[in-house]
C-alpha atoms as a PDB file:
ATOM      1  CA  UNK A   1     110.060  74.932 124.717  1.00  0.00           C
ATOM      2  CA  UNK A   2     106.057  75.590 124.595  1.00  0.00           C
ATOM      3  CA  UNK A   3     105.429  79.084 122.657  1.00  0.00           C
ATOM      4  CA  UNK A   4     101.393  79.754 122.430  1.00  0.00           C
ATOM      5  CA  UNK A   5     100.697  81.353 118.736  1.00  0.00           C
ATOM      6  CA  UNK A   6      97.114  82.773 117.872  1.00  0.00           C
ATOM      7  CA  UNK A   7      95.738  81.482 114.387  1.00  0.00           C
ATOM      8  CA  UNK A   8      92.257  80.608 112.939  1.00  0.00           C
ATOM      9  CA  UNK A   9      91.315  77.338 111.875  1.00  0.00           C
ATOM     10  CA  UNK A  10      89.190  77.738 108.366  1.00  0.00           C
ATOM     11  CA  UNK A  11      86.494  75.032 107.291  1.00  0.00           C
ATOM     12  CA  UNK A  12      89.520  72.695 105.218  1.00  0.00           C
ATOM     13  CA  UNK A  13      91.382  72.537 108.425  1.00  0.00           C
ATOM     14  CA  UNK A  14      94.050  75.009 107.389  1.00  0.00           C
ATOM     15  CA  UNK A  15      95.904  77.708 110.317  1.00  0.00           C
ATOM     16  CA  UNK A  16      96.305  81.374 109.471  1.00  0.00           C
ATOM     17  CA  UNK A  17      98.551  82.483 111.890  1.00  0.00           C
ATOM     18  CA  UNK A  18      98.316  86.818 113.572  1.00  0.00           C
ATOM     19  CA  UNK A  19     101.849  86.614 113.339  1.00  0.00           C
ATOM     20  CA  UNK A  20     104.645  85.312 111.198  1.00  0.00           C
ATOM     21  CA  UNK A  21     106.133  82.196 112.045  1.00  0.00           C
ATOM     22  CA  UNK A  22     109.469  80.593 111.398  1.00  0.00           C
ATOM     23  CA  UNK A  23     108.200  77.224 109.056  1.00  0.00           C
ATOM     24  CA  UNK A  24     111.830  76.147 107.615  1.00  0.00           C
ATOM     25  CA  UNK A  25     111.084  72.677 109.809  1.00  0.00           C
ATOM     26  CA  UNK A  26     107.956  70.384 110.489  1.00  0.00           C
ATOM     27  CA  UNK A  27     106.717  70.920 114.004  1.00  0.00           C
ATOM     28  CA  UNK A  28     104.330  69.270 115.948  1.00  0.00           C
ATOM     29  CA  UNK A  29     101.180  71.399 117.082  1.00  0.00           C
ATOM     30  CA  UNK A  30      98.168  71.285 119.832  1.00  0.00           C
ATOM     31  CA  UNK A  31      95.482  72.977 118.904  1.00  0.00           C
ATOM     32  CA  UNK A  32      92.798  74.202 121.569  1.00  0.00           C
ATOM     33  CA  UNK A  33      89.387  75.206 120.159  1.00  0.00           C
ATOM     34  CA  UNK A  34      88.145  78.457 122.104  1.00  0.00           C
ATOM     35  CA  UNK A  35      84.565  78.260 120.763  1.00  0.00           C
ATOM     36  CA  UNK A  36      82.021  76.022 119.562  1.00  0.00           C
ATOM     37  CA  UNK A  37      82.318  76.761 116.080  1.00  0.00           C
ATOM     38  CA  UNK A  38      78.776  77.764 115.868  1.00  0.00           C
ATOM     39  CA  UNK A  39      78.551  80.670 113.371  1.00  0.00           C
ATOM     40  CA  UNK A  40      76.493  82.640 116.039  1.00  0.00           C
ATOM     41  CA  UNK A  41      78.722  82.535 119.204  1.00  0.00           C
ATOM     42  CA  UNK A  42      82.029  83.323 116.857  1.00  0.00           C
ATOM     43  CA  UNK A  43      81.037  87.205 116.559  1.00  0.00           C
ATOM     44  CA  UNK A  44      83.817  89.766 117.538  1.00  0.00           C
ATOM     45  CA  UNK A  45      84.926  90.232 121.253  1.00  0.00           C
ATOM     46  CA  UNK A  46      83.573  92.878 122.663  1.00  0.00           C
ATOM     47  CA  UNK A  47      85.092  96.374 122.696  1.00  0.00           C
ATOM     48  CA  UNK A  48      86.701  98.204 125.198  1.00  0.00           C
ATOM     49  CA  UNK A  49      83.642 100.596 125.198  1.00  0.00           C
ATOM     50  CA  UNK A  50      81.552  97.488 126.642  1.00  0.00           C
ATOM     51  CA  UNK A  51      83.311  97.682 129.851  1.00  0.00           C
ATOM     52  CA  UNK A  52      82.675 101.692 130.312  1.00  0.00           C
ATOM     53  CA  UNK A  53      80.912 102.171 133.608  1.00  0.00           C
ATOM     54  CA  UNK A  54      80.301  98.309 134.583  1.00  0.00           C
ATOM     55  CA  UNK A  55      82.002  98.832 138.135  1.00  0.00           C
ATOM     56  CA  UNK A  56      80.208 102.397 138.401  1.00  0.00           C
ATOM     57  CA  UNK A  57      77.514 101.231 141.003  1.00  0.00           C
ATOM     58  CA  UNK A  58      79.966  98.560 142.732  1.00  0.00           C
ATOM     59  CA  UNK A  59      80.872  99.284 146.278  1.00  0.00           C
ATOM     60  CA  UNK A  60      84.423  98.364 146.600  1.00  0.00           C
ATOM     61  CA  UNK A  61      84.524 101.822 145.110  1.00  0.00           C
ATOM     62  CA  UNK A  62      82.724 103.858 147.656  1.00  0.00           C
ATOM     63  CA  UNK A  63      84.059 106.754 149.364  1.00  0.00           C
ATOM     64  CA  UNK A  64      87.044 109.096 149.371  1.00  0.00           C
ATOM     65  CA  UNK A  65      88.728 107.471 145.626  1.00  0.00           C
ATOM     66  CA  UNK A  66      92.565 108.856 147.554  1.00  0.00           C
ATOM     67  CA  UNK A  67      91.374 106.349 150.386  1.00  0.00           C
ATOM     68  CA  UNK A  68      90.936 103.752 148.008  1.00  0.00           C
ATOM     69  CA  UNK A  69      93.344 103.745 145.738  1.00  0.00           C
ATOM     70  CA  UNK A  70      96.134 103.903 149.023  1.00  0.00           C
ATOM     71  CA  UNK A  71      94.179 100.865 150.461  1.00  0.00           C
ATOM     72  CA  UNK A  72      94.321  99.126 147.093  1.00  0.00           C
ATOM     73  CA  UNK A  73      98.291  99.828 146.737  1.00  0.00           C
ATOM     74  CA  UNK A  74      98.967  99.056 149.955  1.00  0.00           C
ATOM     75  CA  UNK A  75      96.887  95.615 150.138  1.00  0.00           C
ATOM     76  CA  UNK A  76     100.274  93.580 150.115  1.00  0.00           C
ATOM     77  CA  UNK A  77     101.774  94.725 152.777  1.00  0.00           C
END
């Protein structure tokens, strides 16, 4: 069974895992790097408060908001 774990990888190659882990047993691991490990593009993600107001001006949400949000719920059918 594949379970995906988040951890950092420090400069001597060691994992800190975000979450306990059961290590009674060796295991074998994948790692996937998710940035370049340049010191400038590994700042925080962004906050929530980035994303206030970035679909404001987009015009999927024109009009009557009871219209849209019916057309959005009802887009599967």
């Amino acid at each position: 069974m594949l379970k995906t774990l988040e951890a950092t990888l420090d400069e001597s190659g060691h994992l800190h895992f975000s979450e306990p882990i059961d290590l009674t047993r060796k295991r074998k691991v994948l790692v996937t790097l998710l940035d370049s490990g340049n010191e400038a593009t590994s700042s925080a993600a962004p906050s929530l408060r980035s994303f206030y107001g970035a679909l404001k001006e987009s015009h999927v949400f024109e009009g009557d908001p009871t219209v849209i949000q019916r057309s959005m719920r009802d887009e599967w059918d």
